[in-house]
N, C-alpha and C. Protein backbone atom coordinates (compact mmCIF):
# COMPACT_ATOMS: atom_id res chain seq x y z
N UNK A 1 -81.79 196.72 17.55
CA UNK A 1 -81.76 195.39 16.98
C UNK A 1 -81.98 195.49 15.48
N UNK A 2 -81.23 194.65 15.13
CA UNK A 2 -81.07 195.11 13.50
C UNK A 2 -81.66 193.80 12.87
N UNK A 3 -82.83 193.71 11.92
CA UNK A 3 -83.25 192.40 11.00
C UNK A 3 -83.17 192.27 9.50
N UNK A 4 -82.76 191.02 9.91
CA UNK A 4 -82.44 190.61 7.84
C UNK A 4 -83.58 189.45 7.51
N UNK A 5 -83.86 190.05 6.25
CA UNK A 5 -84.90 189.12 5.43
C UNK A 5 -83.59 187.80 5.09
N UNK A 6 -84.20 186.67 5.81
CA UNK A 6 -83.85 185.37 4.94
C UNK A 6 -84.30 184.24 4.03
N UNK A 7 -83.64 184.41 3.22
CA UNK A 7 -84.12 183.64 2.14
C UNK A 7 -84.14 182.64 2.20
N UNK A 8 -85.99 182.00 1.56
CA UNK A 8 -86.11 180.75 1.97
C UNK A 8 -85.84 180.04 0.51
N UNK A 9 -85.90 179.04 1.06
CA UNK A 9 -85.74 177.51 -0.28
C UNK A 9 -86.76 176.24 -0.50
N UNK A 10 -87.58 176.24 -0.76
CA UNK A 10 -88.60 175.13 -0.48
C UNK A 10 -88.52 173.56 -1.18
N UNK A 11 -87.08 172.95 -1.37
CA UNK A 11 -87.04 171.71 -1.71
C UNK A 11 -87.97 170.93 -1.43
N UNK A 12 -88.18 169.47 -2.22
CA UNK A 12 -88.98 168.71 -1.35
C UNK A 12 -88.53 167.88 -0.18
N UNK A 13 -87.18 167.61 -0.69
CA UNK A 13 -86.31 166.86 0.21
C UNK A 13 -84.88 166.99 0.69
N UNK A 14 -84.07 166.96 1.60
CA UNK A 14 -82.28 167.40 1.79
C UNK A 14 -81.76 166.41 1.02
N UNK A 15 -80.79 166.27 0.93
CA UNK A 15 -79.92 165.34 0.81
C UNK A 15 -79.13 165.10 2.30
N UNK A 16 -78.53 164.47 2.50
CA UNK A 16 -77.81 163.55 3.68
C UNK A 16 -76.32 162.97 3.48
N UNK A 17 -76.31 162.27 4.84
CA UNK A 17 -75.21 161.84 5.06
C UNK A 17 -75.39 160.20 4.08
N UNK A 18 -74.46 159.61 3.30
CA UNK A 18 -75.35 158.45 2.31
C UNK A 18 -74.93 157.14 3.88
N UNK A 19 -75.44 156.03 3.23
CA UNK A 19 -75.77 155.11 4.33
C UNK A 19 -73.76 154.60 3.88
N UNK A 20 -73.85 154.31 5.16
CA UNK A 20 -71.91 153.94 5.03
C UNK A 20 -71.30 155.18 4.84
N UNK A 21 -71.70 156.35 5.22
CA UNK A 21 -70.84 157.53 4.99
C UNK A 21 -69.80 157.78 6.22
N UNK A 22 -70.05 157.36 6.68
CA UNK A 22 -69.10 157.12 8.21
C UNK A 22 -67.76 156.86 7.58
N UNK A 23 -67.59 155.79 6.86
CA UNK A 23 -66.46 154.94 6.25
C UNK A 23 -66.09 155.71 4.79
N UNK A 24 -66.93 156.44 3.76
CA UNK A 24 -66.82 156.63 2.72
C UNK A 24 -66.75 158.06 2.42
N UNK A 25 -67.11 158.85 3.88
CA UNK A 25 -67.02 160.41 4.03
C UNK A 25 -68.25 161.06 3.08
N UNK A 26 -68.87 160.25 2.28
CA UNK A 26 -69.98 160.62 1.02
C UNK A 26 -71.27 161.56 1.93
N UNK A 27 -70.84 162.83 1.93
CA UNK A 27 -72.14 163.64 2.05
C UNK A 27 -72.27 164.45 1.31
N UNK A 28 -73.78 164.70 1.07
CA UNK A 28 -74.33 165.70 0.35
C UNK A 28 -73.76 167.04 0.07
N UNK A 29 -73.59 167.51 -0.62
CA UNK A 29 -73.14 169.26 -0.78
C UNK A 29 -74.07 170.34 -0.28
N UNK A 30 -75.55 169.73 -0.29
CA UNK A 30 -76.25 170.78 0.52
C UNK A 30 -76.00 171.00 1.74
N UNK A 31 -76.01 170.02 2.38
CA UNK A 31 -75.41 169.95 3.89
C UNK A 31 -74.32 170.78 4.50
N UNK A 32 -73.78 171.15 3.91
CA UNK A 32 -72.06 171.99 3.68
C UNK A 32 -72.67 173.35 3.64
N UNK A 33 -73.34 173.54 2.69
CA UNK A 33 -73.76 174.63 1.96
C UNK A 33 -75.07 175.24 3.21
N UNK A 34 -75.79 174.71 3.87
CA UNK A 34 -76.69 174.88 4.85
C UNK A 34 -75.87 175.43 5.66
N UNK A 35 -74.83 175.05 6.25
CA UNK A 35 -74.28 176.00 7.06
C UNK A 35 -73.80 176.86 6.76
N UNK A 36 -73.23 177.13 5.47
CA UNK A 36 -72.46 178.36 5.26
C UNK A 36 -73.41 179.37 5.04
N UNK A 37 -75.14 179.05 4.03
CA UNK A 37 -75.17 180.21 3.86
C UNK A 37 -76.90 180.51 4.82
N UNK A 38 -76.99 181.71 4.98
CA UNK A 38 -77.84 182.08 6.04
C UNK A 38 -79.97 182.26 5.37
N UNK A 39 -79.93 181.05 5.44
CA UNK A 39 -81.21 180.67 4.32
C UNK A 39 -82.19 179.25 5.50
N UNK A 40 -83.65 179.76 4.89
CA UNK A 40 -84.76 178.74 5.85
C UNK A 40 -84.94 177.70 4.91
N UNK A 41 -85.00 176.73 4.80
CA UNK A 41 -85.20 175.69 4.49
C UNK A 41 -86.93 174.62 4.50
N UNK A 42 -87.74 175.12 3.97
CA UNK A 42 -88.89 174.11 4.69
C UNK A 42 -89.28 172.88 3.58
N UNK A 43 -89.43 171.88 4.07
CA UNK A 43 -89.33 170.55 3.03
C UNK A 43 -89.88 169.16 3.53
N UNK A 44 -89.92 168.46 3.02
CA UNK A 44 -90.59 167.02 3.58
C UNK A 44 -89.81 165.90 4.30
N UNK A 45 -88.39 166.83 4.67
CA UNK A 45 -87.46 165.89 5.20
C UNK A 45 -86.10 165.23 4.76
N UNK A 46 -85.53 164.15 5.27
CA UNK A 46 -84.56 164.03 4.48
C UNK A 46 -84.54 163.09 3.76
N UNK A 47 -83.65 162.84 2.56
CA UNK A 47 -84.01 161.37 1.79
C UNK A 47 -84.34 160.38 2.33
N UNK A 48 -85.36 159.23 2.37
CA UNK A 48 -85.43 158.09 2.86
C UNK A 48 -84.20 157.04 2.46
N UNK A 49 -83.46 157.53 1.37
CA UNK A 49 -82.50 156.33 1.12
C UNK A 49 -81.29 156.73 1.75
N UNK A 50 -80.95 157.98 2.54
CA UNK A 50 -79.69 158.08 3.10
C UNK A 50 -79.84 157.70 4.89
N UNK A 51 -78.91 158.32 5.12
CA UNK A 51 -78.48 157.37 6.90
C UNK A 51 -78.91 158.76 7.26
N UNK A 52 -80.30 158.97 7.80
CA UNK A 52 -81.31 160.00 8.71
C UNK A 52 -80.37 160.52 10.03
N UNK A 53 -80.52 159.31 11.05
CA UNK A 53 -79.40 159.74 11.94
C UNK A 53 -78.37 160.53 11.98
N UNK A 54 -77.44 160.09 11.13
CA UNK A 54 -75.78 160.50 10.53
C UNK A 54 -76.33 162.03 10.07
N UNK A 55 -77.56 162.13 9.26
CA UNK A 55 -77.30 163.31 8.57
C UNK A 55 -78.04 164.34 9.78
N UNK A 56 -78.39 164.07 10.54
CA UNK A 56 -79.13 164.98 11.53
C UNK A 56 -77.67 165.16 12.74
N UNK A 57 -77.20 164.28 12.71
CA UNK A 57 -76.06 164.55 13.63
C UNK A 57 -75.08 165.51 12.84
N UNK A 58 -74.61 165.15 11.45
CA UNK A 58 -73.70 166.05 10.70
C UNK A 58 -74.81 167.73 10.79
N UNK A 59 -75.91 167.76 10.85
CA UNK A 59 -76.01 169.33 11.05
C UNK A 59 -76.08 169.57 12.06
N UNK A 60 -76.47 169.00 13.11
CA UNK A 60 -75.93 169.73 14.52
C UNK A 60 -74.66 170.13 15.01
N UNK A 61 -73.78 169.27 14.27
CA UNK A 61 -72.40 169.69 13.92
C UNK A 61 -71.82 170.69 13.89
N UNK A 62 -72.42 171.26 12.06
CA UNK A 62 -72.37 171.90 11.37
C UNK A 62 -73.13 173.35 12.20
N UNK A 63 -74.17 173.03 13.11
CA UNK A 63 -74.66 174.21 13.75
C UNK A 63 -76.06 174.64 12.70
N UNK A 64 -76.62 173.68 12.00
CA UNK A 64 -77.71 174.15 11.94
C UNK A 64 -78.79 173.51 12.45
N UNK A 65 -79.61 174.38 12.64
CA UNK A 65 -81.31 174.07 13.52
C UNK A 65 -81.81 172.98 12.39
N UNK A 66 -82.63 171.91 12.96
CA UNK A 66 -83.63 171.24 12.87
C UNK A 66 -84.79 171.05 13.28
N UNK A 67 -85.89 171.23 12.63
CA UNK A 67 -87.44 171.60 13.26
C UNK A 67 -88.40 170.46 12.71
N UNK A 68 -89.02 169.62 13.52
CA UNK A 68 -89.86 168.56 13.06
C UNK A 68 -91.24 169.35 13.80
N UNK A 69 -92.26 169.29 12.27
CA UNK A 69 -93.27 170.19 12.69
C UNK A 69 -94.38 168.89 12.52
N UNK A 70 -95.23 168.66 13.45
CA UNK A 70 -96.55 167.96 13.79
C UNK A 70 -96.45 166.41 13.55
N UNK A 71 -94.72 166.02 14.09
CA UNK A 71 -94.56 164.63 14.55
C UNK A 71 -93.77 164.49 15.48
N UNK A 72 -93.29 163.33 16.29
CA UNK A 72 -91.99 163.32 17.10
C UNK A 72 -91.30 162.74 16.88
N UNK A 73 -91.05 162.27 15.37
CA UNK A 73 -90.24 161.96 15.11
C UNK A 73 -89.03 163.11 13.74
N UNK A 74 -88.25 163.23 13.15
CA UNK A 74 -87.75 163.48 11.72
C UNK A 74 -88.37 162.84 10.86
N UNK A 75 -89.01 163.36 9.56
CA UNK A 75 -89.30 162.48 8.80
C UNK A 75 -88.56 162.36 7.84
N UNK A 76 -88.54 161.33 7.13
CA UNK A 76 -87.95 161.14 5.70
C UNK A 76 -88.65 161.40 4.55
N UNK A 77 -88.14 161.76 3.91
CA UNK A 77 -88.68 162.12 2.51
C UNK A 77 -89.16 161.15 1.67
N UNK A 78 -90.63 160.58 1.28
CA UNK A 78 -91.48 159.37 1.04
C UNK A 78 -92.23 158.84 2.05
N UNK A 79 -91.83 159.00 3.07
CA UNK A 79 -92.42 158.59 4.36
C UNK A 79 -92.94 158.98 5.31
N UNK A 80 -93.54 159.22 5.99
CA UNK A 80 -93.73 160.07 7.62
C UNK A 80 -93.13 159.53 8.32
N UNK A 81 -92.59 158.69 8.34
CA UNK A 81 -91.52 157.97 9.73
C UNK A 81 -90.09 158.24 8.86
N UNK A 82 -88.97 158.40 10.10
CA UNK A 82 -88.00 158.76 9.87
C UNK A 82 -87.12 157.39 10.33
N UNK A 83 -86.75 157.71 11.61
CA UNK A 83 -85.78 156.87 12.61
C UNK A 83 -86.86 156.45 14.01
């Protein structure tokens, strides 16, 4: 078994899918970029001003993991509540 060091990134917050992105296609470039490149991510969540849902669905999509650590919910970024 063979292991690779991955490189982490410690933003405070993602960016997202924006609210009406359904209709306007407007997502973030990190989001894109999370899947392509092979990097941990740990942060306070995702923007509170974008569409939480949309952007948690666009990375499951996309095939990347999401980890909500010591709530049950996602949080947003400003907030402890997400959705």
């Amino acid at each position: 078994m063979q292991t690779h060091d991955t490189p982490s990134h410690p933003p405070t917050g993602i960016g997202g899918v924006h609210r009406g992105g359904q209709h306007t296609m407007d997502v973030s470039a990190d989001l894109t970029e999370l899947a392509r490149t092979p990097v941990t991510v740990v942060c306070a969540g995702i923007k509170s001003i974008l569409d939480i849902p949309r952007t948690l669905e666009y990375l499951e999509t996309q095939g990347v993991p999401t980890v909500s650590y010591g709530s049950d919910e996602f949080p947003a970024f400003f907030t402890r509540y997400g959705m």
